[in-house]
C-alpha atoms as a PDB file:
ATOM      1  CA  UNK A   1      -4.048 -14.603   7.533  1.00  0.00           C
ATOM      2  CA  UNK A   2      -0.768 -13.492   5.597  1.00  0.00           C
ATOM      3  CA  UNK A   3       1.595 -10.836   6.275  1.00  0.00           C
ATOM      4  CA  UNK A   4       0.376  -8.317   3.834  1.00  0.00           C
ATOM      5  CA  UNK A   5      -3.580  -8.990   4.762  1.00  0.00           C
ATOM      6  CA  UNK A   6      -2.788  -8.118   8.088  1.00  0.00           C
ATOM      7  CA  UNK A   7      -0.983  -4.575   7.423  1.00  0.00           C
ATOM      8  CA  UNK A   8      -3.956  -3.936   5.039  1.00  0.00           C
ATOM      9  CA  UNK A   9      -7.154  -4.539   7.478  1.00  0.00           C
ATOM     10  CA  UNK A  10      -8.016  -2.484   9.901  1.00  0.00           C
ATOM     11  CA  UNK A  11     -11.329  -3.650  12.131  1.00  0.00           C
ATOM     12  CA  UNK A  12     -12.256  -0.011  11.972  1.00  0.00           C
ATOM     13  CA  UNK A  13     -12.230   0.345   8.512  1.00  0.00           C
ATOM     14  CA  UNK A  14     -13.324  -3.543   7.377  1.00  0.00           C
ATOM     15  CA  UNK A  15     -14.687  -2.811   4.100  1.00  0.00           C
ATOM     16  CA  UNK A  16     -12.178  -0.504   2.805  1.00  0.00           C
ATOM     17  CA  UNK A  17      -8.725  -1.086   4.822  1.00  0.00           C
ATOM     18  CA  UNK A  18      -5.942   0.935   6.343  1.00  0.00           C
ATOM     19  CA  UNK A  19      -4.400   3.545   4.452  1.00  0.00           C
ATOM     20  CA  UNK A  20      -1.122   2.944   5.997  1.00  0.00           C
ATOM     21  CA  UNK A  21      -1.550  -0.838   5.616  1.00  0.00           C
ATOM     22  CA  UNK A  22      -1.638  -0.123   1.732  1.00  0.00           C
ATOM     23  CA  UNK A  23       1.016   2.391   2.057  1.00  0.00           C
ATOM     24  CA  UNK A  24       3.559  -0.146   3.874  1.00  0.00           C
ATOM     25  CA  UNK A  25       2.721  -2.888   1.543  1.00  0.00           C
ATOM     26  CA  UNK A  26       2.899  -0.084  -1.489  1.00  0.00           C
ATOM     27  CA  UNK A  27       6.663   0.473   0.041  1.00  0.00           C
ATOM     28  CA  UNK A  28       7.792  -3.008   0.806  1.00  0.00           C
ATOM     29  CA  UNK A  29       7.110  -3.675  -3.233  1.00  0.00           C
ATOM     30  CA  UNK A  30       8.732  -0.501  -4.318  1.00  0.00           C
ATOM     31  CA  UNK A  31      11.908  -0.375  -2.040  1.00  0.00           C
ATOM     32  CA  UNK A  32      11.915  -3.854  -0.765  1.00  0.00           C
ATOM     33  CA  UNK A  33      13.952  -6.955  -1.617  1.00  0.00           C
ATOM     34  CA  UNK A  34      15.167  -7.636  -5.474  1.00  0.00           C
ATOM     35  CA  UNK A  35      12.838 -10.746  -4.992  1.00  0.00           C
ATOM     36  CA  UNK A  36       9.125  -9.392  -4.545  1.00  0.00           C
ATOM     37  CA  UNK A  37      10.176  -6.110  -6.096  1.00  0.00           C
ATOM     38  CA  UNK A  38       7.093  -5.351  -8.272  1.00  0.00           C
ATOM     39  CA  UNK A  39       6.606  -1.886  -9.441  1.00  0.00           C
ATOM     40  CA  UNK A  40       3.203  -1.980 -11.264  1.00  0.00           C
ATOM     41  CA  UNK A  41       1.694  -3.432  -7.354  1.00  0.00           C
ATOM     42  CA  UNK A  42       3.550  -0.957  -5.689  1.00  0.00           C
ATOM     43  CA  UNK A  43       1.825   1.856  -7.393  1.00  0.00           C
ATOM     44  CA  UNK A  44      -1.304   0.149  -6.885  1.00  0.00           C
ATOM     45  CA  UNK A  45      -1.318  -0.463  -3.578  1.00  0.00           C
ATOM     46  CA  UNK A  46       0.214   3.515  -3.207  1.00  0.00           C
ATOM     47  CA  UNK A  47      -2.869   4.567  -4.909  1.00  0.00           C
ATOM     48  CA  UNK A  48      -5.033   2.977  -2.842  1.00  0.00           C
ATOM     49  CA  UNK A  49      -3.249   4.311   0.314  1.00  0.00           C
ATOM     50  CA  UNK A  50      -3.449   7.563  -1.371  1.00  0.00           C
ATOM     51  CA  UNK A  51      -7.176   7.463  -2.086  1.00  0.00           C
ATOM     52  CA  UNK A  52      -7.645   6.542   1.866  1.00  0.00           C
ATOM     53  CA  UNK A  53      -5.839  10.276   2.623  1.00  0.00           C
ATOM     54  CA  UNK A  54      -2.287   8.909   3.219  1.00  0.00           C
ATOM     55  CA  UNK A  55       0.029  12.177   2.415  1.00  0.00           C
ATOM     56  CA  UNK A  56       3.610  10.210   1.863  1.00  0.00           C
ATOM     57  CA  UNK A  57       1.968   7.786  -0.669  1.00  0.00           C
ATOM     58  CA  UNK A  58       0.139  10.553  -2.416  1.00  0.00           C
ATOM     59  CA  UNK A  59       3.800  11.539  -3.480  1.00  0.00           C
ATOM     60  CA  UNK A  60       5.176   8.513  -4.132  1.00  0.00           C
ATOM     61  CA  UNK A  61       1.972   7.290  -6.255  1.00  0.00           C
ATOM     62  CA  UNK A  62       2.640   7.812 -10.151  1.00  0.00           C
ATOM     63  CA  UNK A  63      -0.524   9.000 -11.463  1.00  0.00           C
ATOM     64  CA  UNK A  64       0.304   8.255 -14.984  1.00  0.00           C
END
């Protein structure tokens, strides 16, 4: 299992994953390194975090 499928699964929440698992991941591709920078992701993975009820990626997410 890889980095970012661990900080996205949650045994509690299997079928749907951890909002703050999407959030850090949503983070790490908006903010992180030059080299795995990816906007478009980031916002995805924010959105999904977002949808779960996280509060700080609800703001960061760009609805648009």
């Amino acid at each position: 299992m890889n980095q970012v499928s661990r900080l996205c699964l949650d045994p509690r929440l299997e079928t749907m994953g951890s909002s703050e698992g999407f959030f850090r991941v949503g983070r790490m591709l908006a903010k992180g390194s030059p080299r795995i920078r990816n906007l478009p992701l980031a916002n995805a993975y924010l959105a999904l975090a977002a949808r779960l009820g996280h509060r700080e990626a609800s703001m960061m997410h760009d609805p648009s």
